[in-house]
Protein backbone atom coordinates (compact mmCIF):
# COMPACT_ATOMS: atom_id res chain seq x y z
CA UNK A 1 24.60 -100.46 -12.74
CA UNK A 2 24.81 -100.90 -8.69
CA UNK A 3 23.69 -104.08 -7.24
CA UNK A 4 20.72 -103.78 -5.12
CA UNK A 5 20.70 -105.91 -1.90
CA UNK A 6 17.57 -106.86 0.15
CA UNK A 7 17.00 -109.62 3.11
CA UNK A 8 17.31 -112.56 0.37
CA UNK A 9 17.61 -111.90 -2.79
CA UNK A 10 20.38 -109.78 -4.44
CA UNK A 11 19.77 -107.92 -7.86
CA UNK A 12 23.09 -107.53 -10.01
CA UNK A 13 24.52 -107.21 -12.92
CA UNK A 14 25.19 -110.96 -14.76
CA UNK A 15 28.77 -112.07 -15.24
CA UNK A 16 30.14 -114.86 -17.10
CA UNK A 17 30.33 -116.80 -13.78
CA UNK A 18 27.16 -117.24 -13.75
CA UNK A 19 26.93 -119.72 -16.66
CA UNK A 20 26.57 -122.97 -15.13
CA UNK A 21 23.42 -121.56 -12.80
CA UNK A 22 22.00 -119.96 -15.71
CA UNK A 23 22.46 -123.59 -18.13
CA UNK A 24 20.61 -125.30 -14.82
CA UNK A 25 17.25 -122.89 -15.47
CA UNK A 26 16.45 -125.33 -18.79
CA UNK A 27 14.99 -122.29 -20.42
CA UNK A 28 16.49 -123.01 -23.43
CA UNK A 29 14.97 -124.44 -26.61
CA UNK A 30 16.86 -127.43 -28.22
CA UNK A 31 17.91 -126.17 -31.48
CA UNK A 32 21.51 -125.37 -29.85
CA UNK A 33 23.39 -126.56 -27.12
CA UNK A 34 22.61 -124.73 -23.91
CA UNK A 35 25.67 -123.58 -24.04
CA UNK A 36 25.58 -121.76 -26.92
CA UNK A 37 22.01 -120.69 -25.96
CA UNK A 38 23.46 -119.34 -22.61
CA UNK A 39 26.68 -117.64 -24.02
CA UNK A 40 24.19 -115.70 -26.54
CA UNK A 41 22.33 -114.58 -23.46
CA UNK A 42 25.03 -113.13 -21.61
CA UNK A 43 26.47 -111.99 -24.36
CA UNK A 44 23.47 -109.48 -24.84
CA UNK A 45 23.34 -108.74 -21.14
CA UNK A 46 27.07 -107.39 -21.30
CA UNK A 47 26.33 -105.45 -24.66
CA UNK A 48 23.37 -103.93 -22.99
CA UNK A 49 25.26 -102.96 -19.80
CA UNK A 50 28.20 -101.52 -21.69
CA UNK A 51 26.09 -99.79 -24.49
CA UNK A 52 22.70 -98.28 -22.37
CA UNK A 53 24.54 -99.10 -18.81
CA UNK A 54 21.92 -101.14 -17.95
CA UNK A 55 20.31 -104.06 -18.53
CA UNK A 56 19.32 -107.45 -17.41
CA UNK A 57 19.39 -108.42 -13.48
CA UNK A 58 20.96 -111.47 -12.22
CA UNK A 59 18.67 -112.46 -9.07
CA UNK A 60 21.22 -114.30 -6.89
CA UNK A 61 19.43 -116.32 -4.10
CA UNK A 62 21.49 -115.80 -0.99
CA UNK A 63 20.55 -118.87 0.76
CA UNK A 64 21.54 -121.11 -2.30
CA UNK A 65 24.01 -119.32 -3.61
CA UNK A 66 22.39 -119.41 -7.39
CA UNK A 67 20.90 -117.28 -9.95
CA UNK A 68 17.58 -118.05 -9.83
CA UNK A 69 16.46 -115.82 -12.68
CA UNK A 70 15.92 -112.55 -14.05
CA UNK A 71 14.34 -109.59 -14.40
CA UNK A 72 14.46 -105.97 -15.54
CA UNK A 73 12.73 -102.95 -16.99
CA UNK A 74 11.27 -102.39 -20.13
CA UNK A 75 11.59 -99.99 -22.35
CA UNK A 76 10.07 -96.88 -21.74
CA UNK A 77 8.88 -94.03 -24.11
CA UNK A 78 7.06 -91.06 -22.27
């Protein structure tokens, strides 16, 4: 899965780096620790990548330096 690069924003794959910026979103519900809750999530986004090769993109901010969120496509059934 190649990163794609524009002006600002880059789109690439998530790593496990990028726990602490994902943690900072608050997206989480409260049941678990964010953590946890965090972990799970990029624990699916690796499974996906290494079992589909794709999944899940990171969308690093350049001029902060921080995931800001993500995004990807659905599934699709012609």
């Amino acid at each position: 899965m190649p990163a794609l690069e524009t002006e600002r924003p880059i789109l690439r794959k998530f790593g496990q780096d990028d726990l602490i910026d994902i943690i900072a979103w608050g997206a989480f519900a409260v049941e678990q620790s964010p953590e946890i809750q965090t972990q799970e999530f990029l624990d699916y986004c690796f499974r996906e990548y290494r079992e589909r090769g794709i999944g899940p993109w990171a969308i690093k901010w350049k001029e902060v330096k921080a995931i800001a969120g993500n995004c990807g496509f659905p599934h699709l059934y012609l």
